[in-house]
N, C-alpha and C. Protein backbone atom coordinates (compact mmCIF):
# COMPACT_ATOMS: atom_id res chain seq x y z
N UNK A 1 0.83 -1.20 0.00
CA UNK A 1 0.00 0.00 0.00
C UNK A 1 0.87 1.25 0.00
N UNK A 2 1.96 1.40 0.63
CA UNK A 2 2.64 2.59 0.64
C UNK A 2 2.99 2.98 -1.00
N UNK A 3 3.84 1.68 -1.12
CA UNK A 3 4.50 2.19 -2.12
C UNK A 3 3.35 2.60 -3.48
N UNK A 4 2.24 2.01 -3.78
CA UNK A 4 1.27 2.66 -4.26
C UNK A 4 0.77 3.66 -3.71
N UNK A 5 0.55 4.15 -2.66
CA UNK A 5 0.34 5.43 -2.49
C UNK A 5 0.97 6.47 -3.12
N UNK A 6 2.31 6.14 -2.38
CA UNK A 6 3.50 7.09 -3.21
C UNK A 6 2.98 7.37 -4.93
N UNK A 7 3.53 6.27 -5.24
CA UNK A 7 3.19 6.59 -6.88
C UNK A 7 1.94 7.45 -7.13
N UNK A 8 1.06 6.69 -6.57
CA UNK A 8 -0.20 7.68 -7.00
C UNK A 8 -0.60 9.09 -6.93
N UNK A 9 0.28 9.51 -5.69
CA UNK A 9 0.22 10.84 -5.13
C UNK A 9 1.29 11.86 -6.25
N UNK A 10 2.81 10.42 -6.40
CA UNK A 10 3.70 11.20 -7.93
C UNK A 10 2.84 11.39 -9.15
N UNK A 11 2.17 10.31 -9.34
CA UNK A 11 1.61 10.68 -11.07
C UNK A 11 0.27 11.52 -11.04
N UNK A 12 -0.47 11.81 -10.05
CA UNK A 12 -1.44 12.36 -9.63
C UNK A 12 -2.34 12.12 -10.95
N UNK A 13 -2.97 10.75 -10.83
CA UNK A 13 -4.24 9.75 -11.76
C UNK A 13 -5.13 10.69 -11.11
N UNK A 14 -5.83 11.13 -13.07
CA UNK A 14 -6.69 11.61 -12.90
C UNK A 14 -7.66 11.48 -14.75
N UNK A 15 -8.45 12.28 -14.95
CA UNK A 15 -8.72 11.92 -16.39
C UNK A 15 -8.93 10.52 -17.68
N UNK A 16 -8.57 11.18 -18.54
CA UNK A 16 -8.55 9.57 -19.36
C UNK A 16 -7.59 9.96 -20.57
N UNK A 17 -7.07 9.09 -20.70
CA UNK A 17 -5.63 9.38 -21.99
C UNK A 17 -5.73 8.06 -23.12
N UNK A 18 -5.94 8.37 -24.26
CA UNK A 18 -5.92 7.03 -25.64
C UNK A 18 -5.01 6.62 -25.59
N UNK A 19 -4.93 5.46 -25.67
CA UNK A 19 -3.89 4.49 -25.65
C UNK A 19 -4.18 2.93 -26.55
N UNK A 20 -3.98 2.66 -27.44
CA UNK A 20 -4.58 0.97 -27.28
C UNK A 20 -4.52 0.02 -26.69
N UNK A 21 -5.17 -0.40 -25.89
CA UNK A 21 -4.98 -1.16 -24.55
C UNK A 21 -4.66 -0.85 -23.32
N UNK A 22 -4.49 0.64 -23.62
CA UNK A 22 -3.75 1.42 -22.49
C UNK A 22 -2.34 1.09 -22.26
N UNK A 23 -1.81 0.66 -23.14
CA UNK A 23 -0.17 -0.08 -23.36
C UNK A 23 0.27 0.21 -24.69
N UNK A 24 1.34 0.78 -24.04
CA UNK A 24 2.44 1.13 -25.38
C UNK A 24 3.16 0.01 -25.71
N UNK A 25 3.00 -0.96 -26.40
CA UNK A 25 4.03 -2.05 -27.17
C UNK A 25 5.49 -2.00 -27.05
N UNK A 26 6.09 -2.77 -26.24
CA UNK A 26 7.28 -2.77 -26.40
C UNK A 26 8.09 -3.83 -27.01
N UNK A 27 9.34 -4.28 -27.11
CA UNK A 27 10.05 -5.62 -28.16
C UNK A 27 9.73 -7.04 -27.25
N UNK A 28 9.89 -7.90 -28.08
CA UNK A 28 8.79 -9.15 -27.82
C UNK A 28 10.24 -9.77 -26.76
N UNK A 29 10.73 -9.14 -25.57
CA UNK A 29 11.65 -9.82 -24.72
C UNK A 29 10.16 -10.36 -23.89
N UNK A 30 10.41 -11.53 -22.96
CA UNK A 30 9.34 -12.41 -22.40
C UNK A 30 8.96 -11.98 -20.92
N UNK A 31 10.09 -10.95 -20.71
CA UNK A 31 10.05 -10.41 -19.13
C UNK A 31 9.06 -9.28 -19.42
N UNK A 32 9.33 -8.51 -20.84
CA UNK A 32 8.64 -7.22 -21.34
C UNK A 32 7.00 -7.74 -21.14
N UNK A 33 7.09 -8.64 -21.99
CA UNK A 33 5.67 -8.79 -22.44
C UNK A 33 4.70 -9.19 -21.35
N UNK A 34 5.89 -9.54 -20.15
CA UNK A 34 4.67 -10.52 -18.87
C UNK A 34 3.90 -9.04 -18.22
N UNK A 35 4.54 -8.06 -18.06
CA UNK A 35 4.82 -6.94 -17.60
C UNK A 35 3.41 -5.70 -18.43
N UNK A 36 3.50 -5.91 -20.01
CA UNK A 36 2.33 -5.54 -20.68
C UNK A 36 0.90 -6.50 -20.09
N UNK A 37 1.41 -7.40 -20.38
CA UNK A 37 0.28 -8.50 -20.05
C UNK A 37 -0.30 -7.74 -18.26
N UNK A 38 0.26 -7.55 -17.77
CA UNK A 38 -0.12 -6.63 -16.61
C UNK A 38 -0.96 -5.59 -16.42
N UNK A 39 0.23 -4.78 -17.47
CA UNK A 39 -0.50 -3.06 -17.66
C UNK A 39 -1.69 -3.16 -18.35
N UNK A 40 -2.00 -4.88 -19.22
CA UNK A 40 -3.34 -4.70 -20.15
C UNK A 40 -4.47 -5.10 -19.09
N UNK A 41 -4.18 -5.96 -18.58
CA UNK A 41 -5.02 -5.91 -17.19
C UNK A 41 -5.22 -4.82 -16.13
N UNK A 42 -4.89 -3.68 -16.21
CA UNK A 42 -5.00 -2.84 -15.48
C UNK A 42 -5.51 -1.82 -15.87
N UNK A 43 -5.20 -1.79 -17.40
CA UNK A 43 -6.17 -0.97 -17.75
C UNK A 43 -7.99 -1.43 -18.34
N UNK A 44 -7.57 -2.67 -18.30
CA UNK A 44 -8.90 -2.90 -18.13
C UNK A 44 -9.76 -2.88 -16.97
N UNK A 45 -9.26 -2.84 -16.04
CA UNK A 45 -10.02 -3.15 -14.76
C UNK A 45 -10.02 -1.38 -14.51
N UNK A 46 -9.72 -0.25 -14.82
CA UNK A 46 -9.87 0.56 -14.99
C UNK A 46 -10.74 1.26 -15.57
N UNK A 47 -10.58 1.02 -16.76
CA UNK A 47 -12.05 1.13 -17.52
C UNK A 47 -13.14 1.06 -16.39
N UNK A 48 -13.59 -0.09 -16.10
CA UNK A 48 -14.88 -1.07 -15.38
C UNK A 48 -15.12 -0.02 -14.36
N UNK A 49 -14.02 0.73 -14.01
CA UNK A 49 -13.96 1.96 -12.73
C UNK A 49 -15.24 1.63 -11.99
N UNK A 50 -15.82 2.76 -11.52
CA UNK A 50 -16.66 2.88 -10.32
C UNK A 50 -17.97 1.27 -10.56
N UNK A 51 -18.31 0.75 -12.17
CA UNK A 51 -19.32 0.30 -12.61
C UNK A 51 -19.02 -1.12 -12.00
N UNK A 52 -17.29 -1.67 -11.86
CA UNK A 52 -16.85 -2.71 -11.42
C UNK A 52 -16.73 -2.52 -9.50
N UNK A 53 -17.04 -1.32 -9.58
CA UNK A 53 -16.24 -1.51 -8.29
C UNK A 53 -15.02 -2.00 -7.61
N UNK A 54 -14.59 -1.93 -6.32
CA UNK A 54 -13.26 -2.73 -6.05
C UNK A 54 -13.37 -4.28 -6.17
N UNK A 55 -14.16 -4.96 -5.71
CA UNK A 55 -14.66 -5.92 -5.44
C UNK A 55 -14.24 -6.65 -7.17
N UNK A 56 -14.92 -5.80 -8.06
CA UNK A 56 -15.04 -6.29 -9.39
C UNK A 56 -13.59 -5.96 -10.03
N UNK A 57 -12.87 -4.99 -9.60
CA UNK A 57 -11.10 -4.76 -10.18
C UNK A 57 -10.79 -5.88 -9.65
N UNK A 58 -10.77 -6.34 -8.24
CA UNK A 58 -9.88 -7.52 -8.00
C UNK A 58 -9.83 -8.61 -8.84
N UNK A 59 -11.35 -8.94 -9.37
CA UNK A 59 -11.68 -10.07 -10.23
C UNK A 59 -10.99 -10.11 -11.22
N UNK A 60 -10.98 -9.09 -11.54
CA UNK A 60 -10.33 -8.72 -12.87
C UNK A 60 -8.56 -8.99 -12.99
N UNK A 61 -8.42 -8.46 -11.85
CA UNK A 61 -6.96 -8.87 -11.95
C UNK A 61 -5.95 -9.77 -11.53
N UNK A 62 -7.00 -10.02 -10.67
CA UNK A 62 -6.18 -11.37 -9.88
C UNK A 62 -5.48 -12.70 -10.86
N UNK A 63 -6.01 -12.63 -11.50
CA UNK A 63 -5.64 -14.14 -12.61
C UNK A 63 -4.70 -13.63 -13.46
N UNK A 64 -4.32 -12.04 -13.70
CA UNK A 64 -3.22 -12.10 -13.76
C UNK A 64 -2.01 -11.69 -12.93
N UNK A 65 -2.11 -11.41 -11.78
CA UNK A 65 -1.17 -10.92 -10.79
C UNK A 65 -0.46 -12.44 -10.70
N UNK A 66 -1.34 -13.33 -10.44
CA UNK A 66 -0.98 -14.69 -10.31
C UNK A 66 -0.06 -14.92 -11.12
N UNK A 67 -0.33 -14.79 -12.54
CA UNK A 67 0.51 -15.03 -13.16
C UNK A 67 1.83 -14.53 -13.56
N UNK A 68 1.83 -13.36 -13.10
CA UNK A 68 2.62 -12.44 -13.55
C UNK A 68 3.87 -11.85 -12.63
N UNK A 69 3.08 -11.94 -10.81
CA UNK A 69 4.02 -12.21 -10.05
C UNK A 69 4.10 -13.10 -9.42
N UNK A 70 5.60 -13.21 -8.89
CA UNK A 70 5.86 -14.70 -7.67
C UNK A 70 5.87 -14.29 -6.89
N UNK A 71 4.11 -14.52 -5.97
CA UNK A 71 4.04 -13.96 -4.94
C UNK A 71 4.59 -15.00 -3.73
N UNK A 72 4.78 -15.86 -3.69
CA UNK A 72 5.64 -17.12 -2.78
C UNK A 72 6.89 -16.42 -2.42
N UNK A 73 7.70 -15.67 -3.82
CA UNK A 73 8.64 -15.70 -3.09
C UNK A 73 8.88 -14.50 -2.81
N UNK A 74 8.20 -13.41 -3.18
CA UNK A 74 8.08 -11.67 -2.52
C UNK A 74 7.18 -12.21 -1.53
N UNK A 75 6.73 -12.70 -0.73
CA UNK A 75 6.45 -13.14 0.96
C UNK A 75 7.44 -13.66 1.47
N UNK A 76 8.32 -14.22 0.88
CA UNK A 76 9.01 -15.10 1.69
C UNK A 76 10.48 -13.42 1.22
N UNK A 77 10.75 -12.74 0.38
CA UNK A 77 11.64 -11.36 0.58
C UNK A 77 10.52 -10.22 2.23
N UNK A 78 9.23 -10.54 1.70
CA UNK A 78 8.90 -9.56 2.48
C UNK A 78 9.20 -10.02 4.57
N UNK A 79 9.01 -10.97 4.03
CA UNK A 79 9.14 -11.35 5.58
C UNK A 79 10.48 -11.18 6.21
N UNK A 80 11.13 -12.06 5.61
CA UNK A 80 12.80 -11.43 5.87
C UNK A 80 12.78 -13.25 6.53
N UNK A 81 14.06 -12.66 7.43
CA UNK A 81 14.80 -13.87 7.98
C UNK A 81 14.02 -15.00 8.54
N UNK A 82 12.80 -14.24 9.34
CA UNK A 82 11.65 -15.23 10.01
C UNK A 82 11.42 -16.46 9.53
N UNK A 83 11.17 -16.34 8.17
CA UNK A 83 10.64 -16.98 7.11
C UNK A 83 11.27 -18.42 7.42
N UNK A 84 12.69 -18.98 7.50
CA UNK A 84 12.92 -19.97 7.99
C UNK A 84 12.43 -20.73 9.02
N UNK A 85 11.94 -19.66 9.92
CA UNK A 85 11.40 -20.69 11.55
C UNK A 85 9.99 -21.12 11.17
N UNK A 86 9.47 -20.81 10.11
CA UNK A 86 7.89 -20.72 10.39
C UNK A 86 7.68 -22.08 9.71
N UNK A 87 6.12 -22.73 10.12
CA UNK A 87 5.98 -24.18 9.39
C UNK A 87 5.25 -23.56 8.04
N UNK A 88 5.25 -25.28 7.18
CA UNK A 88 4.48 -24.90 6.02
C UNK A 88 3.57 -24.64 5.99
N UNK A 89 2.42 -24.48 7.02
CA UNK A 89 1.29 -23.78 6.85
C UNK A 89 1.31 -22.28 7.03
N UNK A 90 2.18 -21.87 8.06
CA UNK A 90 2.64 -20.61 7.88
C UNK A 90 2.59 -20.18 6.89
N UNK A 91 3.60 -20.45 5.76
CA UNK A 91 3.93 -19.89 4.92
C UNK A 91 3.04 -19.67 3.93
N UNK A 92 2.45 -21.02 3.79
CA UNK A 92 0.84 -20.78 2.94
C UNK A 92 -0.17 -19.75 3.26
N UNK A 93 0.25 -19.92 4.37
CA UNK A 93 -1.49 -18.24 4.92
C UNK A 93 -0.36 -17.50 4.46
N UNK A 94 0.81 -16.71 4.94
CA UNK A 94 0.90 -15.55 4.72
C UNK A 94 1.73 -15.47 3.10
N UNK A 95 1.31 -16.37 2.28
CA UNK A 95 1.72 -16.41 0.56
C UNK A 95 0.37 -16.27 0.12
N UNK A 96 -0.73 -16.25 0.80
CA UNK A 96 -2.50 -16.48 0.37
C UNK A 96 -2.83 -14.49 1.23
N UNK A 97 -2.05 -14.24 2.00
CA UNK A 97 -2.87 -13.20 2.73
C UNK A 97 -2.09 -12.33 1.70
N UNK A 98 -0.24 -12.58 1.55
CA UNK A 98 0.49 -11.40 0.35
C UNK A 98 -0.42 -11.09 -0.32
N UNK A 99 -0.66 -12.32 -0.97
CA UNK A 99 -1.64 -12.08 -2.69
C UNK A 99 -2.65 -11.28 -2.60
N UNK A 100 -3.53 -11.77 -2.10
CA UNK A 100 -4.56 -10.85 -1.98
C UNK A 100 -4.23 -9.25 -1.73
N UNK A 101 -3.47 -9.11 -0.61
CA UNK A 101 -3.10 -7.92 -0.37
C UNK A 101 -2.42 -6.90 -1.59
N UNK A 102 -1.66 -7.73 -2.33
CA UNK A 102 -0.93 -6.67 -3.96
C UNK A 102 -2.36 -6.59 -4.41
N UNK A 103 -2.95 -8.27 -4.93
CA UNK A 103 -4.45 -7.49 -5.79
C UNK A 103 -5.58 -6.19 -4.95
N UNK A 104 -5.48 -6.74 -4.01
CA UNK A 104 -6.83 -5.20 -3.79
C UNK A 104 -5.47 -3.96 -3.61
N UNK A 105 -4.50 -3.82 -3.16
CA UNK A 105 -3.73 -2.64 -3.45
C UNK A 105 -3.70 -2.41 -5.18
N UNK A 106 -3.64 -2.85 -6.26
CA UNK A 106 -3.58 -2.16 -7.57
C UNK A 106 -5.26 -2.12 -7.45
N UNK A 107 -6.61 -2.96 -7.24
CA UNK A 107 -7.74 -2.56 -7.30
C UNK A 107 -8.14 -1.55 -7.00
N UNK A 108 -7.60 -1.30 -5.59
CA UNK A 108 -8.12 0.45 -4.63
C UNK A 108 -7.51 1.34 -5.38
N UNK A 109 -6.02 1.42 -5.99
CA UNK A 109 -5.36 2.68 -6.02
C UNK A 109 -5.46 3.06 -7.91
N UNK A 110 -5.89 1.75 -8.63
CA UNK A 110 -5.87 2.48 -9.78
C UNK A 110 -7.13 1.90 -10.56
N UNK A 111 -8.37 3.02 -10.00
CA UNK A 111 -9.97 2.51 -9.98
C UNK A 111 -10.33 3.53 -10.73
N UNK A 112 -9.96 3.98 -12.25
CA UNK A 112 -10.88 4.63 -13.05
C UNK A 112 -9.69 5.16 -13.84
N UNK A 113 -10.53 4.63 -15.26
CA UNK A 113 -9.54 5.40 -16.78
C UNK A 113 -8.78 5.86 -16.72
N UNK A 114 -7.70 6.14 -16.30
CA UNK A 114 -7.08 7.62 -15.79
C UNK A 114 -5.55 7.97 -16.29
N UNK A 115 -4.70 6.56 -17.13
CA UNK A 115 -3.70 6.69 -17.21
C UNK A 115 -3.30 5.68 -17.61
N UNK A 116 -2.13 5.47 -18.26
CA UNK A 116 -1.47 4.79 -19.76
C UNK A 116 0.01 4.33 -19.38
N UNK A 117 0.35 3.20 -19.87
CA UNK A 117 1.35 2.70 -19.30
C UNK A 117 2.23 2.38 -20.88
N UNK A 118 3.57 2.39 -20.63
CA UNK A 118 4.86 2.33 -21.65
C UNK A 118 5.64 1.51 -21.23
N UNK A 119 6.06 0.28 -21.49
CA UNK A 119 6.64 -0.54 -20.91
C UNK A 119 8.04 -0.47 -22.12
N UNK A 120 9.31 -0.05 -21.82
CA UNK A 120 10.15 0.32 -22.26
C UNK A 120 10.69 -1.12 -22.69
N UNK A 121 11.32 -0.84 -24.15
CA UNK A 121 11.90 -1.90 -25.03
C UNK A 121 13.34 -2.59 -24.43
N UNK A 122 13.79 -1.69 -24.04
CA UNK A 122 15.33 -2.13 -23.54
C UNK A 122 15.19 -2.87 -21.95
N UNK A 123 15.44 -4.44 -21.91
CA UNK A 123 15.31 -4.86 -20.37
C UNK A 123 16.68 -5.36 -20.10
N UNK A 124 17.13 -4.74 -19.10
CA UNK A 124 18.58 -5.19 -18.84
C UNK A 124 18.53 -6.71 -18.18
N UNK A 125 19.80 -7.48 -17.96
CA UNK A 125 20.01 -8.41 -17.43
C UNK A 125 20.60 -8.21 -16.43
N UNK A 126 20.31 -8.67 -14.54
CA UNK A 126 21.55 -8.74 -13.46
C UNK A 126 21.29 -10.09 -13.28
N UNK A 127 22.55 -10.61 -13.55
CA UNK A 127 22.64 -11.89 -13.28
C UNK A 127 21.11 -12.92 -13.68
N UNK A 128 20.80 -13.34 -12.50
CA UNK A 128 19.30 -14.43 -12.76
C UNK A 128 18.53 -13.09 -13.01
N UNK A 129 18.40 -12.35 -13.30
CA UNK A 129 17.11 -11.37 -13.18
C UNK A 129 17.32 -10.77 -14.28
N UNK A 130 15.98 -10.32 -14.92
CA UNK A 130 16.00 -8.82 -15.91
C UNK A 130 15.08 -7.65 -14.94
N UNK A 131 15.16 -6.68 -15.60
CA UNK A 131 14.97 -5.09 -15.02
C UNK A 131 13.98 -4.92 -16.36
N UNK A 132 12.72 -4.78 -16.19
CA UNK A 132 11.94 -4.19 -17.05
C UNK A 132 11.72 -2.75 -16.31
N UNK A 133 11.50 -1.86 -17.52
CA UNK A 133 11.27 -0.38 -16.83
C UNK A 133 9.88 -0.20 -17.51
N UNK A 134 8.97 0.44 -17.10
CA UNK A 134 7.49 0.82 -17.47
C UNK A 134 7.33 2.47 -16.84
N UNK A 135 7.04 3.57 -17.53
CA UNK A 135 6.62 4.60 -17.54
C UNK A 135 4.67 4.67 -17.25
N UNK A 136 4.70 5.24 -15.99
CA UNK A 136 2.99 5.68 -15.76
C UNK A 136 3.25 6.85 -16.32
N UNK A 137 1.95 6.89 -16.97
CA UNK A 137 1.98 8.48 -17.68
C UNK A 137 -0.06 8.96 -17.32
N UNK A 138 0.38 9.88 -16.81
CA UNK A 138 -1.17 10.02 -16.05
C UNK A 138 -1.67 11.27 -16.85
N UNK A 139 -3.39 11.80 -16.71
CA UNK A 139 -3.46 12.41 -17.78
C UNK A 139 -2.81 14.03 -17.36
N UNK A 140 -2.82 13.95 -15.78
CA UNK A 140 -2.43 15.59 -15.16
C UNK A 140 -1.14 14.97 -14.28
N UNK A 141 -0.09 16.11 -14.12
CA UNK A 141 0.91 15.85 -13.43
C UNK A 141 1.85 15.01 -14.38
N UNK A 142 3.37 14.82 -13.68
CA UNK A 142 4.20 14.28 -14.00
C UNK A 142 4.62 12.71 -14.10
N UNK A 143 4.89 12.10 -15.34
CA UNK A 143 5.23 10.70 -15.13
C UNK A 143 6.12 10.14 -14.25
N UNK A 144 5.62 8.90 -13.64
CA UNK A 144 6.51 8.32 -12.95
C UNK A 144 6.96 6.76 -13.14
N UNK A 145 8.71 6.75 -13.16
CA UNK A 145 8.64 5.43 -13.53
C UNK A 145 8.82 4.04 -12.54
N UNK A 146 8.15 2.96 -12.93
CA UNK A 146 8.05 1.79 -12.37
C UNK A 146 9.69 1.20 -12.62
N UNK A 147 10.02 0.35 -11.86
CA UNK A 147 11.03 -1.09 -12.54
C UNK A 147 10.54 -2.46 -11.90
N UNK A 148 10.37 -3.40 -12.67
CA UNK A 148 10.46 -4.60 -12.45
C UNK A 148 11.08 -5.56 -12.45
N UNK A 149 11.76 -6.02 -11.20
CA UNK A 149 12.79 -6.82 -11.13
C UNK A 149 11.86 -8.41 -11.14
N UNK A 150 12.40 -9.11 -11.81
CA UNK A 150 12.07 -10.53 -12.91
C UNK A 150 13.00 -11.48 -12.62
N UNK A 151 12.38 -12.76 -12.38
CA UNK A 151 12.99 -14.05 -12.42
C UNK A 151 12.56 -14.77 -12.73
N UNK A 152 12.94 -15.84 -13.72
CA UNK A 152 12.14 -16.98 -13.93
C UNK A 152 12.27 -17.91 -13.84
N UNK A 153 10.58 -18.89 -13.73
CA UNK A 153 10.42 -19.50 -12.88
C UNK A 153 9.84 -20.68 -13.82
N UNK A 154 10.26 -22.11 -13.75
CA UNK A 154 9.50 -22.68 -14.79
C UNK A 154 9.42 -22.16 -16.29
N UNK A 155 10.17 -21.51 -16.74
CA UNK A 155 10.19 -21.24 -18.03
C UNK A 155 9.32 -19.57 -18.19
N UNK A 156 9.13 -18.99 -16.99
CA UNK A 156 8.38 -18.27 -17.26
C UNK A 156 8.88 -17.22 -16.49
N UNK A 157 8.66 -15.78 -17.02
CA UNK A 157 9.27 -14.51 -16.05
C UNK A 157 8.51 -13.94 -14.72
N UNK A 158 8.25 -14.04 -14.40
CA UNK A 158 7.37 -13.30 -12.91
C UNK A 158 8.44 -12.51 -12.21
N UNK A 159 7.57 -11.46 -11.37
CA UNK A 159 8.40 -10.34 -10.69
C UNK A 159 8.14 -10.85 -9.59
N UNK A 160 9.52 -10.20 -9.01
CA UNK A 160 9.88 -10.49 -7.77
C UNK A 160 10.49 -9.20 -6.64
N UNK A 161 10.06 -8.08 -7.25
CA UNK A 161 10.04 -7.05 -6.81
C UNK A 161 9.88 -5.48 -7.91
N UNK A 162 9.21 -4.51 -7.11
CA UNK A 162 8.91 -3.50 -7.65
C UNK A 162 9.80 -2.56 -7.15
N UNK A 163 10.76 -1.45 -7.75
CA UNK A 163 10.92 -0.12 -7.61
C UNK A 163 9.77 0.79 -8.13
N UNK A 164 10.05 1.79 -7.30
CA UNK A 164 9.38 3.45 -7.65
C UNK A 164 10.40 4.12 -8.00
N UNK A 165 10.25 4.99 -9.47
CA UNK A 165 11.30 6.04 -9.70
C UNK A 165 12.80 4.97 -9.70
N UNK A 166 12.96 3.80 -9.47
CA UNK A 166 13.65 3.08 -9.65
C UNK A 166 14.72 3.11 -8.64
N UNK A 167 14.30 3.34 -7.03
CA UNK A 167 14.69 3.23 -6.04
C UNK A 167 14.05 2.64 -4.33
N UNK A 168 12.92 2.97 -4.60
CA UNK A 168 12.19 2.57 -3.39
C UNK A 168 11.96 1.47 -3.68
N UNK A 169 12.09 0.02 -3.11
CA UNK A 169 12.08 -0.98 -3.25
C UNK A 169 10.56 -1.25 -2.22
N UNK A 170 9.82 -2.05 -3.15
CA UNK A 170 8.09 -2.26 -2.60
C UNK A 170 8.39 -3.33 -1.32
N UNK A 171 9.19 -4.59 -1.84
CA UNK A 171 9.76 -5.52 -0.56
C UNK A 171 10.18 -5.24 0.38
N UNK A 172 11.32 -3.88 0.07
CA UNK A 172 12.05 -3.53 1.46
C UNK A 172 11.05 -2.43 2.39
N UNK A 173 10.16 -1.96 1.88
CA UNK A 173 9.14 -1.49 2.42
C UNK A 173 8.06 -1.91 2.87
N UNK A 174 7.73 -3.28 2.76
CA UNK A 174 7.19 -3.92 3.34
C UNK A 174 7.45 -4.44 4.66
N UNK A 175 8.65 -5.38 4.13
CA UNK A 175 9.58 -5.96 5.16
C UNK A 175 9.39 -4.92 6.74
N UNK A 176 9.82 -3.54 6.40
CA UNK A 176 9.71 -2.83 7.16
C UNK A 176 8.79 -2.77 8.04
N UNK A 177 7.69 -2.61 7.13
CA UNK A 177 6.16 -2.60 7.86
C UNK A 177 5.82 -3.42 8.56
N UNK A 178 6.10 -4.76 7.92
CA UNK A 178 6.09 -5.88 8.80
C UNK A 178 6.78 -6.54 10.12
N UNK A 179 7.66 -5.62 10.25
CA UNK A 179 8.70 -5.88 11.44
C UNK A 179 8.05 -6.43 12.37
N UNK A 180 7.82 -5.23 13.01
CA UNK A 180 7.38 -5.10 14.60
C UNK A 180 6.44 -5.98 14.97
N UNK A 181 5.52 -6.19 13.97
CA UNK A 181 4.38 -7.37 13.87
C UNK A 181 4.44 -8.64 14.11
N UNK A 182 5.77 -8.99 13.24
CA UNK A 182 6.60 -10.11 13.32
C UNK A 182 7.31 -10.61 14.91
N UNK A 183 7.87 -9.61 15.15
CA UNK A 183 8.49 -9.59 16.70
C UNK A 183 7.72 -9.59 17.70
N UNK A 184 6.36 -9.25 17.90
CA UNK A 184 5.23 -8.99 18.90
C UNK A 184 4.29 -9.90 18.81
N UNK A 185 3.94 -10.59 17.57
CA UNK A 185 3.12 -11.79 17.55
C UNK A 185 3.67 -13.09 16.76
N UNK A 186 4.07 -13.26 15.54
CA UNK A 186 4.96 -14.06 15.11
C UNK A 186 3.51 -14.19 13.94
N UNK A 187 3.99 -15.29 13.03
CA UNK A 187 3.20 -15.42 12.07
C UNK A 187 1.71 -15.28 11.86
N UNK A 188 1.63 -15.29 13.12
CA UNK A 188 -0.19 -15.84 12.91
C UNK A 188 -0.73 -14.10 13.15
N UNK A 189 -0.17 -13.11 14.15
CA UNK A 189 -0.45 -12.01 13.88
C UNK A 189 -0.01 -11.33 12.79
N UNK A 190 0.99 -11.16 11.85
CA UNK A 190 1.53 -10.74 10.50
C UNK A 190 0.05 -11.26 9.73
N UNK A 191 0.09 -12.65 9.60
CA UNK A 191 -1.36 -12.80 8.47
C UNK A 191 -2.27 -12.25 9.00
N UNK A 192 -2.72 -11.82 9.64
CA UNK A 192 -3.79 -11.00 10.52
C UNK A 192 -3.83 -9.75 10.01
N UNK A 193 -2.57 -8.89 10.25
CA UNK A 193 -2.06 -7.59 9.86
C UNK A 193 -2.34 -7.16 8.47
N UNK A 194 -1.69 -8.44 7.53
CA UNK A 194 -2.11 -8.29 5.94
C UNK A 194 -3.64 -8.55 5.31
N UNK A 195 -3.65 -9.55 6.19
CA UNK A 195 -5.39 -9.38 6.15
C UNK A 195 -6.11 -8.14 6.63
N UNK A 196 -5.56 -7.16 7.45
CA UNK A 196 -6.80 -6.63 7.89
C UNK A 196 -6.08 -5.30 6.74
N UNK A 197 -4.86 -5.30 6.17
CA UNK A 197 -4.72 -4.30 5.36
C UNK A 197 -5.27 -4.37 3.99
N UNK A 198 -5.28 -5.68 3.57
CA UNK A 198 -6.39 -6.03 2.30
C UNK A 198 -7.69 -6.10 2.58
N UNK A 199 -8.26 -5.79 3.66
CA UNK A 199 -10.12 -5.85 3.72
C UNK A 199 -10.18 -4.01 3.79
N UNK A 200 -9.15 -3.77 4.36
CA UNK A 200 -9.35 -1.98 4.50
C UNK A 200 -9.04 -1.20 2.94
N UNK A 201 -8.84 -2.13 1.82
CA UNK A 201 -8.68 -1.63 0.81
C UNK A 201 -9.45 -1.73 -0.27
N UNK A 202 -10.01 -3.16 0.13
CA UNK A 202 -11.57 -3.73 -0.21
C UNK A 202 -12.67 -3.19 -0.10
N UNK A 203 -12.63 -1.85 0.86
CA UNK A 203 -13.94 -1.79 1.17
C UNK A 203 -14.28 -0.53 0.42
């Protein structure tokens, strides 16, 4: 949620801007395209704005967040070190509470026509990872850019973390958030925490 806040408050979404698909085409790299495949889902669930409601963006996007990110293992970055002590059911609630929590955070924060996404042609390589870069371009105020850090998994690219402006890291800001939570109750309050931050975004 923060780090969407942030952005939203940088690109200040507002209006409606032509686009086809609301995605600018970029070169057929497989990290690029998972990444469009995103922004085309988002701007569709945009469209649907107030008529879909939140309830109805999530629907919309969830089947591809799934696909698109590895949310297993940005829970298991967001959590941090913990992550080892906890059992496998642990890990399943709070890889089931993450998810949900990214989908209603892009549902709540980008809920009506409002802005056009450029997913830039050039994706660098670090090591196991590529760096896709994507430009929000909103219809008032200044663009701001996304990066998507990518690994793949099974033959397939999924993100595994988001920059803002290509520094604020969405994981390490989580992680953060999640600290104290972690230390004061241990797993079962953290899924609690993310749960009660995805029903407050739901509503």
């Amino acid at each position: 949620m923060a780090f969407l806040a942030r952005l939203l408050g940088a690109v200040a979404v507002a209006g409606a801007l032509a686009c086809v698909g609301g995605v600018a085409h970029a070169a057929a790299d497989p990290a690029a395209t998972q990444i469009e495949r995103f922004d085309s889902a988002l701007s569709t669930a945009m469209r649907g704005g107030a008529s879909l409601g939140v309830k109805g963006r999530a629907r919309v996007l969830a089947p591809t967040v799934e696909a698109v990110f590895d949310i297993p293992v940005m829970t298991r970055f967001a959590v941090g070190p913990s992550w080892a002590t906890m059992s496998d059911a642990d890990h399943a609630a709070l890889v089931e509470a993450f998810g949900r929590l990214v989908v209603a955070s892009y549902a709540h924060n980008f809920d009506s026509d409002s802005t056009r996404f450029e997913v830039q042609p050039n994706v660098d390589t670090r090591g196991p990872d590529k760096l896709v870069q994507c430009r929000i371009i909103p219809n008032h105020g200044d663009p701001a850019n996304v990066l998507y850090r990518m690994r793949e998994d099974g033959g397939v690219w999924k993100v595994i973390d988001v920059f803002y402006n290509n520094s604020i890291s969405e994981l390490t800001t989580k992680r953060s958030d999640f600290a104290s939570t972690l230390t004061s109750g241990g797993a079962k309050a953290l899924e609690a925490h993310i749960d009660a931050q995805a029903d407050k975004l739901m509503r």
